[in-house]
Protein backbone atom coordinates (compact mmCIF):
# COMPACT_ATOMS: atom_id res chain seq x y z
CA UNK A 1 63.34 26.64 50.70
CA UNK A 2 67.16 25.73 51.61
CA UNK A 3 68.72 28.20 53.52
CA UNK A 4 72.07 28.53 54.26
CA UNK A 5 73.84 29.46 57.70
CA UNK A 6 75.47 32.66 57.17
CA UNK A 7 76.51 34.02 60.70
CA UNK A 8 75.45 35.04 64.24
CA UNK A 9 76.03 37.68 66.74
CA UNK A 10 79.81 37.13 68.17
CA UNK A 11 79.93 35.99 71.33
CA UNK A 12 76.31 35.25 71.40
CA UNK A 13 74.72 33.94 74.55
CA UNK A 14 72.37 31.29 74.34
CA UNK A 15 68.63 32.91 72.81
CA UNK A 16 67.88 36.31 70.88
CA UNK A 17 70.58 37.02 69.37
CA UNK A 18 71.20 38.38 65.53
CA UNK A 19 71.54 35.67 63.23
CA UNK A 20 71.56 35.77 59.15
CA UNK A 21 70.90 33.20 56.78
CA UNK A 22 70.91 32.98 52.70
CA UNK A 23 68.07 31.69 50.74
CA UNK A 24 70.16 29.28 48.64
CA UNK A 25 67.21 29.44 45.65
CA UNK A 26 66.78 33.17 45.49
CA UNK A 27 69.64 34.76 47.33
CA UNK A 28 67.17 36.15 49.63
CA UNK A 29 68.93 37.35 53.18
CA UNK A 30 66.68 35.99 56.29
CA UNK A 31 67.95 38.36 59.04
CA UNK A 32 67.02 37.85 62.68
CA UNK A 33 67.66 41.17 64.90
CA UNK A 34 66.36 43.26 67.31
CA UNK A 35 63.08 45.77 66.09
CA UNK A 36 63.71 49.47 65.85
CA UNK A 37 62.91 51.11 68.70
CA UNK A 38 60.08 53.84 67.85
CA UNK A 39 62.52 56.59 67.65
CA UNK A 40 64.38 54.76 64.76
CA UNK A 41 61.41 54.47 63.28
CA UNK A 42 60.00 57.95 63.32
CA UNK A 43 63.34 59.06 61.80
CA UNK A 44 63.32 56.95 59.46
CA UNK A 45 59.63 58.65 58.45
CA UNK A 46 61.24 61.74 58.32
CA UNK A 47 64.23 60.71 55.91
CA UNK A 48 62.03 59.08 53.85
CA UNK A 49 63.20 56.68 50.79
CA UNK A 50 62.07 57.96 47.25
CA UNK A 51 59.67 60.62 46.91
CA UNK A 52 56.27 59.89 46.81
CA UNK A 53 56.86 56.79 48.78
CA UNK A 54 54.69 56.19 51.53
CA UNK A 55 56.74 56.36 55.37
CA UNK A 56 54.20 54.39 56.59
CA UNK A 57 55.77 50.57 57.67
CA UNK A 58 52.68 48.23 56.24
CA UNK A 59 51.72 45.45 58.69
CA UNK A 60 53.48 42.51 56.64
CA UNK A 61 57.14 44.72 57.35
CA UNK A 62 58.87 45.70 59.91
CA UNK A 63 62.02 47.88 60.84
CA UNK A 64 65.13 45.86 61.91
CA UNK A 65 68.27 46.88 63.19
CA UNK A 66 71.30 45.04 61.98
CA UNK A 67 74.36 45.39 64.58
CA UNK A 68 77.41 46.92 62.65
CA UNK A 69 79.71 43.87 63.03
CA UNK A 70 77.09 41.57 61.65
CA UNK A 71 77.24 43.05 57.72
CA UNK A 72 80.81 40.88 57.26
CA UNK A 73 78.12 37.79 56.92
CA UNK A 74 76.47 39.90 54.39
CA UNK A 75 77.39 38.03 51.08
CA UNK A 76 78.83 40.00 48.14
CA UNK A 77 78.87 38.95 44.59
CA UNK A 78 82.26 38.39 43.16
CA UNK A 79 81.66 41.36 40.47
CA UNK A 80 79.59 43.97 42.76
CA UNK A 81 83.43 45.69 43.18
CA UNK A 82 82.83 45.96 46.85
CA UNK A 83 84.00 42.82 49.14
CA UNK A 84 84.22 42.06 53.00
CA UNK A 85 86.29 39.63 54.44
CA UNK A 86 84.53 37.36 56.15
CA UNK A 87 87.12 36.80 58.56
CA UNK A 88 88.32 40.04 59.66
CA UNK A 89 84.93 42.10 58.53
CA UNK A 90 86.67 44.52 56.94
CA UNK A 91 85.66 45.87 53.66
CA UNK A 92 87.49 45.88 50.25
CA UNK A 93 88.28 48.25 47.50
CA UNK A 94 84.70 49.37 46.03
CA UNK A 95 85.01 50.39 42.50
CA UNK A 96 81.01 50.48 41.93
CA UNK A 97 78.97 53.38 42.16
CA UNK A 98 75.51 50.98 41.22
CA UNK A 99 73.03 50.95 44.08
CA UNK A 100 70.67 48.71 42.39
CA UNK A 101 68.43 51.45 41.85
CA UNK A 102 67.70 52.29 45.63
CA UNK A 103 69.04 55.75 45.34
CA UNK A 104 65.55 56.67 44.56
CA UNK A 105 67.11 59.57 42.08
């Protein structure tokens, strides 16, 4: 596995803090950050994904939460219509409604 240094928590002091890297073979995002706190979690349970979908988290996952200002590391693929400039975070026109199928509808 090569991964590839994506970005890390501005200002970061010295241990702990969010960090994301790219799995150059599969795209894969490795994301370092802080756990949900059980609140998060429990609402979470009660939003739910898709239905019929288990709430529980299985014991091989867990529930991360990204910080806002760490999703302009997030790579984008050139035709996904939606784009964030890495340098100023801030997003770009999105012309695509696709959510990969996640919208559980």
């Amino acid at each position: 596995m090569a991964l590839k240094f994506l970005g890390i928590w501005p200002n970061t002091p010295d241990d702990g803090s969010p960090t994301i890297w790219q799995d150059e073979a599969t795209g894969d995002l490795i994301i370092q950050s802080w756990k949900a706190d059980e609140a998060t979690i429990r609402e979470t349970q009660e939003v739910g994904s898709v239905p019929g979908h288990s709430t529980d988290v299985p014991e091989h996952e867990t529930v991360i939460r990204l910080p806002f200002n760490m999703l302009r590391f997030i790579p984008c693929h050139e035709d996904a219509g939606s784009r964030t400039d890495k340098a100023t975070g801030e997003a770009g026109d999105n012309d695509s409604e696709d959510d990969g199928g996640n919208s559980g509808t």
